[in-house]
C-alpha atoms as a PDB file:
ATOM      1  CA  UNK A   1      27.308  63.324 -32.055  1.00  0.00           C
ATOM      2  CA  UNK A   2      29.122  60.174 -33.821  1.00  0.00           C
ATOM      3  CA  UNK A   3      26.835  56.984 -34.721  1.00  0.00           C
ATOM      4  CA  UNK A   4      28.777  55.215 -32.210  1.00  0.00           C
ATOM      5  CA  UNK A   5      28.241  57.373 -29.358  1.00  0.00           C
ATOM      6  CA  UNK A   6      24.636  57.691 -30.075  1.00  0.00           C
ATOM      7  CA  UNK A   7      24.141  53.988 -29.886  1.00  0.00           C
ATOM      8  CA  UNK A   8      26.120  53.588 -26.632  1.00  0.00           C
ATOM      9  CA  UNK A   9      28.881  52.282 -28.676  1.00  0.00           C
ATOM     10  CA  UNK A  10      32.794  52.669 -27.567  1.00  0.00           C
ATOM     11  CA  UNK A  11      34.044  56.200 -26.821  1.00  0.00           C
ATOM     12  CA  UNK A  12      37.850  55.303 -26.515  1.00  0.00           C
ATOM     13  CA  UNK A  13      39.598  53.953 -29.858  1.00  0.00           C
ATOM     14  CA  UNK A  14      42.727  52.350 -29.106  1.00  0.00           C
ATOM     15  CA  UNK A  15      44.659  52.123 -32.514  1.00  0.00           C
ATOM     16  CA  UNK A  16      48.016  50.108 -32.844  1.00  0.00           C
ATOM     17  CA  UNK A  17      50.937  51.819 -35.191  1.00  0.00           C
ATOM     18  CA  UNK A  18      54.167  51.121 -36.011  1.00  0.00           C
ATOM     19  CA  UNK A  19      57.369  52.641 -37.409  1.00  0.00           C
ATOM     20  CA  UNK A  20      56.072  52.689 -40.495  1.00  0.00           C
ATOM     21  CA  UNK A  21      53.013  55.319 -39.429  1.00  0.00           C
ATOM     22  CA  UNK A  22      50.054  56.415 -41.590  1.00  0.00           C
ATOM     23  CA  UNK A  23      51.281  53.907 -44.826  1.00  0.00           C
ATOM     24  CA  UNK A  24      51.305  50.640 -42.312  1.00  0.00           C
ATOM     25  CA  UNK A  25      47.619  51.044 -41.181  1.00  0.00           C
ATOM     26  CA  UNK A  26      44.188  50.152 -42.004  1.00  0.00           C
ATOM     27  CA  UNK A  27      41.190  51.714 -43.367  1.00  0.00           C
ATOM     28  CA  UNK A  28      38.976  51.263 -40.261  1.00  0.00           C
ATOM     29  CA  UNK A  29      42.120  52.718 -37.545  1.00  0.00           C
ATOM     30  CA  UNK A  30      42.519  55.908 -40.039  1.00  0.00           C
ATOM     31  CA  UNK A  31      39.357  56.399 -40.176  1.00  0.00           C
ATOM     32  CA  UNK A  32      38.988  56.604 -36.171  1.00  0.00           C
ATOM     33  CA  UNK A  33      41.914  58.716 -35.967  1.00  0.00           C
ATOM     34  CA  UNK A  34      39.744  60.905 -38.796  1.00  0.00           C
ATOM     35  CA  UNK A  35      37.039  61.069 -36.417  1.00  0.00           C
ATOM     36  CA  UNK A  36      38.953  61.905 -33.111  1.00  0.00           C
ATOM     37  CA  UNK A  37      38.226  64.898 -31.259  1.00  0.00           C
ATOM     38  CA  UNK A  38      41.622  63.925 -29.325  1.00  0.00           C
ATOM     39  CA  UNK A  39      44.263  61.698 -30.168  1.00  0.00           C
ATOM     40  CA  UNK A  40      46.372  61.109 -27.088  1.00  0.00           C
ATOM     41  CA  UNK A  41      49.987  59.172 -27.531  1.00  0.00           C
ATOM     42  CA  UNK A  42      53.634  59.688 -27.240  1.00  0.00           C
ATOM     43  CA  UNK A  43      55.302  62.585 -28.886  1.00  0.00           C
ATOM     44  CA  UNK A  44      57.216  60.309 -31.412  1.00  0.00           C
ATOM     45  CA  UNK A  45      53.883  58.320 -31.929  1.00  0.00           C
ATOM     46  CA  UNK A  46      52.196  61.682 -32.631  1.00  0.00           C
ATOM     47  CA  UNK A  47      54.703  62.725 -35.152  1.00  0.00           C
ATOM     48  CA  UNK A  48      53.628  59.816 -37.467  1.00  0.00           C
ATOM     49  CA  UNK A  49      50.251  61.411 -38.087  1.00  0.00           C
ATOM     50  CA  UNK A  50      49.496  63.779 -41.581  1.00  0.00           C
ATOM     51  CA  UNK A  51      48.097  67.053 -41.285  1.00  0.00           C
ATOM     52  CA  UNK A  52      44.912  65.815 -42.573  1.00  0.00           C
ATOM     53  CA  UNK A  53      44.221  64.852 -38.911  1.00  0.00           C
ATOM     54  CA  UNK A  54      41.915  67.846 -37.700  1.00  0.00           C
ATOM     55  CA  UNK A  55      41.727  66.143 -34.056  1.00  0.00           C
ATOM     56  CA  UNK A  56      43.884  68.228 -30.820  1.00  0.00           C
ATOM     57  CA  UNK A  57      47.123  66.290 -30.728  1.00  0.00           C
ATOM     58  CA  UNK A  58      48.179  65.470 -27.101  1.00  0.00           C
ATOM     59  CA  UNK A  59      51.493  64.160 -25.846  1.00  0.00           C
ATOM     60  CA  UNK A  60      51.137  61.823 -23.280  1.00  0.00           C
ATOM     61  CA  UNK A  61      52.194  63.725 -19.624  1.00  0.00           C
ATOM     62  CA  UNK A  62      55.086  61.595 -17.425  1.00  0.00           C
ATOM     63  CA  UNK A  63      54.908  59.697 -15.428  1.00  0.00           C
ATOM     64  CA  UNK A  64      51.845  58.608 -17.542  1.00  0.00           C
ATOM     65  CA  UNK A  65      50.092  56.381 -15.384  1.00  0.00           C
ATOM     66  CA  UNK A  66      48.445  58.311 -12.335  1.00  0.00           C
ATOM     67  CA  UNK A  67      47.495  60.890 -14.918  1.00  0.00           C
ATOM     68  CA  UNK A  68      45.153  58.723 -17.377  1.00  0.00           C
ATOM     69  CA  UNK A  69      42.293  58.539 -14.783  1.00  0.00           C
ATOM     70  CA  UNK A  70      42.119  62.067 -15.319  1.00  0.00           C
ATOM     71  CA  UNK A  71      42.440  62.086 -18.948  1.00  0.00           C
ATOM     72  CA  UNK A  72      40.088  59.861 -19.391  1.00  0.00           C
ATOM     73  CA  UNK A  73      37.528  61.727 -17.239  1.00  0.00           C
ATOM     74  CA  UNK A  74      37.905  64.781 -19.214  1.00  0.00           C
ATOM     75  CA  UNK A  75      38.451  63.402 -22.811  1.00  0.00           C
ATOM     76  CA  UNK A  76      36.738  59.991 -22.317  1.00  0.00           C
ATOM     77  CA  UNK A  77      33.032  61.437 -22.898  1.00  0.00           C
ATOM     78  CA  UNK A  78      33.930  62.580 -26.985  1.00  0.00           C
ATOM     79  CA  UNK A  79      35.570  61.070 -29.333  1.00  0.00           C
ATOM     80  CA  UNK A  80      38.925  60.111 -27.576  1.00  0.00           C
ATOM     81  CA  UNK A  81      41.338  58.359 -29.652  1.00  0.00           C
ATOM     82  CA  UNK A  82      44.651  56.848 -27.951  1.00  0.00           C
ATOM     83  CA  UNK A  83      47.780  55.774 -30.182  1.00  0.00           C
ATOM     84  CA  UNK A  84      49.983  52.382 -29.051  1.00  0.00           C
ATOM     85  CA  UNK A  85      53.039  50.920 -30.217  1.00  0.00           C
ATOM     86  CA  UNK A  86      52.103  47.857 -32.259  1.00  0.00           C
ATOM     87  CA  UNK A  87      49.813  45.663 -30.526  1.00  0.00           C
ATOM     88  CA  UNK A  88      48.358  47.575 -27.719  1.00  0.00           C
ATOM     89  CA  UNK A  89      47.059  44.364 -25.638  1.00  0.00           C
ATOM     90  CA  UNK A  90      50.936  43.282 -25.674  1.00  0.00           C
ATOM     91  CA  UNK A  91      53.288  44.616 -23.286  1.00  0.00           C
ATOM     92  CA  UNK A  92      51.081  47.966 -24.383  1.00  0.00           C
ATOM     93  CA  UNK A  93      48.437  50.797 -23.032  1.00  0.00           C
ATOM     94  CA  UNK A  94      45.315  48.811 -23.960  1.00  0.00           C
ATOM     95  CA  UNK A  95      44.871  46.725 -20.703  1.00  0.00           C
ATOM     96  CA  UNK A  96      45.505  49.475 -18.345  1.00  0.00           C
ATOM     97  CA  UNK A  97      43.145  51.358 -20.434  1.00  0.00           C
ATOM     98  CA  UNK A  98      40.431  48.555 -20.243  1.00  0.00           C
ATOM     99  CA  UNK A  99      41.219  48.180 -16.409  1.00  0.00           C
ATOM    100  CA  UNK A 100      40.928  52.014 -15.704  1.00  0.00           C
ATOM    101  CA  UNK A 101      37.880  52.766 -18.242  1.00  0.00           C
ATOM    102  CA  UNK A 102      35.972  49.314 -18.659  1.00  0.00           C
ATOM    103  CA  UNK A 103      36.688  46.934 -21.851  1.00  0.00           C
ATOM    104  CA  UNK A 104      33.028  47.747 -22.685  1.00  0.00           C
ATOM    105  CA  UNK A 105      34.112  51.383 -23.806  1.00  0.00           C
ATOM    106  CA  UNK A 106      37.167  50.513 -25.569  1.00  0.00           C
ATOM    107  CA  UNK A 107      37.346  49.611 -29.018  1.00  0.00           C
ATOM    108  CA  UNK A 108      40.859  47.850 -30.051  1.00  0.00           C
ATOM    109  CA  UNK A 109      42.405  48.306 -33.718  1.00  0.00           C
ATOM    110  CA  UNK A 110      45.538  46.221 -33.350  1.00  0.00           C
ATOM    111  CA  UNK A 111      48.690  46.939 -35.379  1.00  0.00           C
ATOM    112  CA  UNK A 112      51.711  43.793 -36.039  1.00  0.00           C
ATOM    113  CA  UNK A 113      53.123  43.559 -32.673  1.00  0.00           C
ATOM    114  CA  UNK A 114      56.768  44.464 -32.513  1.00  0.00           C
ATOM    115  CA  UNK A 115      57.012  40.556 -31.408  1.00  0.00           C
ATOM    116  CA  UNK A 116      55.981  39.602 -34.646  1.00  0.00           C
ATOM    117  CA  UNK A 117      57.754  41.766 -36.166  1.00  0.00           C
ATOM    118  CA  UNK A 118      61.192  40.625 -34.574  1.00  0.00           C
ATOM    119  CA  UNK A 119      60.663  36.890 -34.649  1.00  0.00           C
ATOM    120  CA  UNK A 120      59.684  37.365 -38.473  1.00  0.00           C
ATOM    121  CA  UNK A 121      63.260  39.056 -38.887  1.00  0.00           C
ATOM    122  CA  UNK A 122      64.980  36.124 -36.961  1.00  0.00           C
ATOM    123  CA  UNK A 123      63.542  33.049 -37.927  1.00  0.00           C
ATOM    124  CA  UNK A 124      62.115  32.625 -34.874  1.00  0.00           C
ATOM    125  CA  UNK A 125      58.551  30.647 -34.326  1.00  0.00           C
ATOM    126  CA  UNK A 126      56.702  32.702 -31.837  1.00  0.00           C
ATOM    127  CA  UNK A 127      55.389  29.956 -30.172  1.00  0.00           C
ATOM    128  CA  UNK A 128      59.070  28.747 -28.724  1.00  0.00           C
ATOM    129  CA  UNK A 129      60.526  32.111 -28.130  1.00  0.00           C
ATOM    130  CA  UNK A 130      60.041  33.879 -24.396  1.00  0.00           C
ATOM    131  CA  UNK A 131      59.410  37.763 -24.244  1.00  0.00           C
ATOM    132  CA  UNK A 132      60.450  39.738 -21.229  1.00  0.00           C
ATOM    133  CA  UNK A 133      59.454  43.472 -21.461  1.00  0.00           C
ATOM    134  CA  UNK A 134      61.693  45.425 -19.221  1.00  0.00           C
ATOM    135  CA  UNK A 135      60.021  48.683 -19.697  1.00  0.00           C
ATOM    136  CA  UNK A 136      59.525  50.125 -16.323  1.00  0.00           C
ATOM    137  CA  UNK A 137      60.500  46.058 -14.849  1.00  0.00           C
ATOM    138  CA  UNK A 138      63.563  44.741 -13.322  1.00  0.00           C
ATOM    139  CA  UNK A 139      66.034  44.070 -15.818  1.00  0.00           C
ATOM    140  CA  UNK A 140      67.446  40.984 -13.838  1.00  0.00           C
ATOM    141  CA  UNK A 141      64.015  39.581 -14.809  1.00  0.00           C
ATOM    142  CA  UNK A 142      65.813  38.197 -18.039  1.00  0.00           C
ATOM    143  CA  UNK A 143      68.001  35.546 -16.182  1.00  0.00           C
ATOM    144  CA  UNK A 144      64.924  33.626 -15.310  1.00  0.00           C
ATOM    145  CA  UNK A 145      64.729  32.827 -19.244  1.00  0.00           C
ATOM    146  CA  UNK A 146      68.319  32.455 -19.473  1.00  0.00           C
ATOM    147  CA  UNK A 147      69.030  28.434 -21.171  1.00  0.00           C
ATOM    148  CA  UNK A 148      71.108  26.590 -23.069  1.00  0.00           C
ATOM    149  CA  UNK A 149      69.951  27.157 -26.825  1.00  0.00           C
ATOM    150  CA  UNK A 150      67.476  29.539 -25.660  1.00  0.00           C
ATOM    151  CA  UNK A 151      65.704  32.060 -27.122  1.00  0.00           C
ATOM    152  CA  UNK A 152      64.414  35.649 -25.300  1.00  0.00           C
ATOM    153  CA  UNK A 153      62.834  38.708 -26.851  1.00  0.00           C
ATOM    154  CA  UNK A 154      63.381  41.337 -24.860  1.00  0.00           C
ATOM    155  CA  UNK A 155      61.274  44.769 -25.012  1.00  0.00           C
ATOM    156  CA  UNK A 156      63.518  47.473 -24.252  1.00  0.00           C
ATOM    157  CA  UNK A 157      62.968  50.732 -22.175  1.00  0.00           C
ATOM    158  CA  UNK A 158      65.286  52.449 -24.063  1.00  0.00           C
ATOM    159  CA  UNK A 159      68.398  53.103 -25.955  1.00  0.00           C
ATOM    160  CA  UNK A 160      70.853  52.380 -22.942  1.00  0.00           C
ATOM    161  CA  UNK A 161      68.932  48.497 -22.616  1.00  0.00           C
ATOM    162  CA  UNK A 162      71.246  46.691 -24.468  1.00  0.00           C
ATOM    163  CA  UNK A 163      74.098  47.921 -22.848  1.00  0.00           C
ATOM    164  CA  UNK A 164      72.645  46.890 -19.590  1.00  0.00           C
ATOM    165  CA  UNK A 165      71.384  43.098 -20.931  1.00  0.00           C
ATOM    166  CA  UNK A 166      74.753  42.770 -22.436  1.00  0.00           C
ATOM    167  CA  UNK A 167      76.375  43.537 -18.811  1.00  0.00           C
ATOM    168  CA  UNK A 168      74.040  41.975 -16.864  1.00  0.00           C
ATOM    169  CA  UNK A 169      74.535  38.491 -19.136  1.00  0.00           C
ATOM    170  CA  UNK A 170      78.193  38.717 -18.463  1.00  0.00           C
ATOM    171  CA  UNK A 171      78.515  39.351 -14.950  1.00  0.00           C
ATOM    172  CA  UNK A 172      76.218  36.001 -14.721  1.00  0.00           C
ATOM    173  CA  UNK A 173      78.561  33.616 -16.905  1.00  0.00           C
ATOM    174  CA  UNK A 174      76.226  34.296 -20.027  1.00  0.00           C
ATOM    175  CA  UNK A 175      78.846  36.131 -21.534  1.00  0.00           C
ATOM    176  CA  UNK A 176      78.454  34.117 -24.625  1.00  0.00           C
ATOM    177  CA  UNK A 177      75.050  34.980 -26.019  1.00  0.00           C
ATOM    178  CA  UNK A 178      74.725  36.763 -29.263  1.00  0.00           C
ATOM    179  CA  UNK A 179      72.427  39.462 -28.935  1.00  0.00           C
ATOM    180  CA  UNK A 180      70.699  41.058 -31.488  1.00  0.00           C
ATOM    181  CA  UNK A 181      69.304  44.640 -31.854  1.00  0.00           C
ATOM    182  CA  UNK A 182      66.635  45.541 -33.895  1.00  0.00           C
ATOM    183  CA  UNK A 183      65.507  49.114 -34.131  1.00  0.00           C
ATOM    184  CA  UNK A 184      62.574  51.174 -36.021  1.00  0.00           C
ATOM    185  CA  UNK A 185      61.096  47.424 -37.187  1.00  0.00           C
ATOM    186  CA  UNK A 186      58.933  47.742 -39.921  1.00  0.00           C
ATOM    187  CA  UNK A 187      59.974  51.482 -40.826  1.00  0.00           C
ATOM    188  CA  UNK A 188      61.911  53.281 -43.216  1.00  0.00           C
ATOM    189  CA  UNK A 189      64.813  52.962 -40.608  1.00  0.00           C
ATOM    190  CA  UNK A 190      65.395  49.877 -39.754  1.00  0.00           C
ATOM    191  CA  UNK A 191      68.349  47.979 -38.764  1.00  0.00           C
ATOM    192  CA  UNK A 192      69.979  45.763 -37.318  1.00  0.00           C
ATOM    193  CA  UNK A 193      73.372  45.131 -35.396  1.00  0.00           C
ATOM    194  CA  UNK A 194      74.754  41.784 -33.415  1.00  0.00           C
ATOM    195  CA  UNK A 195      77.658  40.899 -31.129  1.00  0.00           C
ATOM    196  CA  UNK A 196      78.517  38.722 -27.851  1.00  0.00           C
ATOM    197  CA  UNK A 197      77.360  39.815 -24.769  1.00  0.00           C
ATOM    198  CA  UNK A 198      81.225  39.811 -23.433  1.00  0.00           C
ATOM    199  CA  UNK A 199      83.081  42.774 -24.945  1.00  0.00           C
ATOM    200  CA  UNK A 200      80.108  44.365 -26.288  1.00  0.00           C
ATOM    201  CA  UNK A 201      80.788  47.672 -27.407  1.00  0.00           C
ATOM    202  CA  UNK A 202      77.412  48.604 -29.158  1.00  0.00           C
ATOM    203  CA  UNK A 203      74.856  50.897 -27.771  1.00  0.00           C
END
């Protein structure tokens, strides 16, 4: 038994990671990933991990969501450690963990949202720029954004989402926004390609 679950203390760890895996964390999230009896996350997220890391690795099932109850019943009581892209109270796992297990037996170790991340690239302040996440969301929920000057960040489901914002954009007289796509922020493999919504030929 852990210090922290003899006091009552927080039995789920929630740690943040990016692109940049192991290097781009702290001291106190490796440290719970150290400690984890399971560390739960996506396959890619899982990857990111050394082989120091004695805890069982488990890839998240799909569709994810009607199985974490479940998970959490059977891993919850150890030392259960979940991985999330970034920030995980952002567009991430962290609330639906807190609303499914109780904020009282989650700890949060946050990583540089992918937000930050992308509006640090741009020159964008934070504070003016709207974020749609379109991950398992209507995509047509962008046009309520759409302004003159405007700025969105949108959270993609996948590869094939630009192709679809670029489309969607056109077919709705927006055919003139630049777009910008920024991939693996923060990692080794970053980058970075722009065009016009019209005629865009990108993936």
């Amino acid at each position: 038994m852990t210090p922290g679950e003899a006091s009552g203390g927080p039995r789920i760890v929630v740690v943040g990671i990016g692109a940049d895996g192991w290097a781009g964390i702290g001291d106190p999230a490796r440290e719970a990933i150290r400690a984890a009896r399971t560390i739960h996350g996506s396959a890619r997220q899982l990857a990111l991990l050394p082989d120091e890391v004695a805890g069982q690795l488990m890839a998240w099932p799909s569709p994810l969501l009607p199985a974490l109850p479940g998970l959490i019943e059977e891993h919850g009581s150890g030392r259960m450690c979940v991985l999330a892209s970034g920030d995980p109270m952002l567009h991430g796992i962290g609330a639906t963990l807190a609303r499914i297990a109780g904020v009282e037996r989650l700890r949060v170790l946050p990583h540089v949202s992918s937000v930050s991340l992308a509006c640090a690239r741009l020159g964008w302040a934070i504070q003016d720029t709207s974020v749609v996440s379109v991950v398992n969301r209507p995509i047509a929920a962008i046009l309520r954004e759409m302004a003159p000057r405007g700025r969105i960040l949108v959270l993609s489901e996948d590869a094939a989402t630009p192709r679809q914002v670029a489309g969607l954009l056109d077919a709705h007289g927006w055919g003139g926004s630049r777009l910008t796509v920024l991939e693996q922020l923060g990692g080794p493999r970053e980058n970075r390609v722009s065009g016009l919504a019209s005629g865009w030929e990108l993936p």
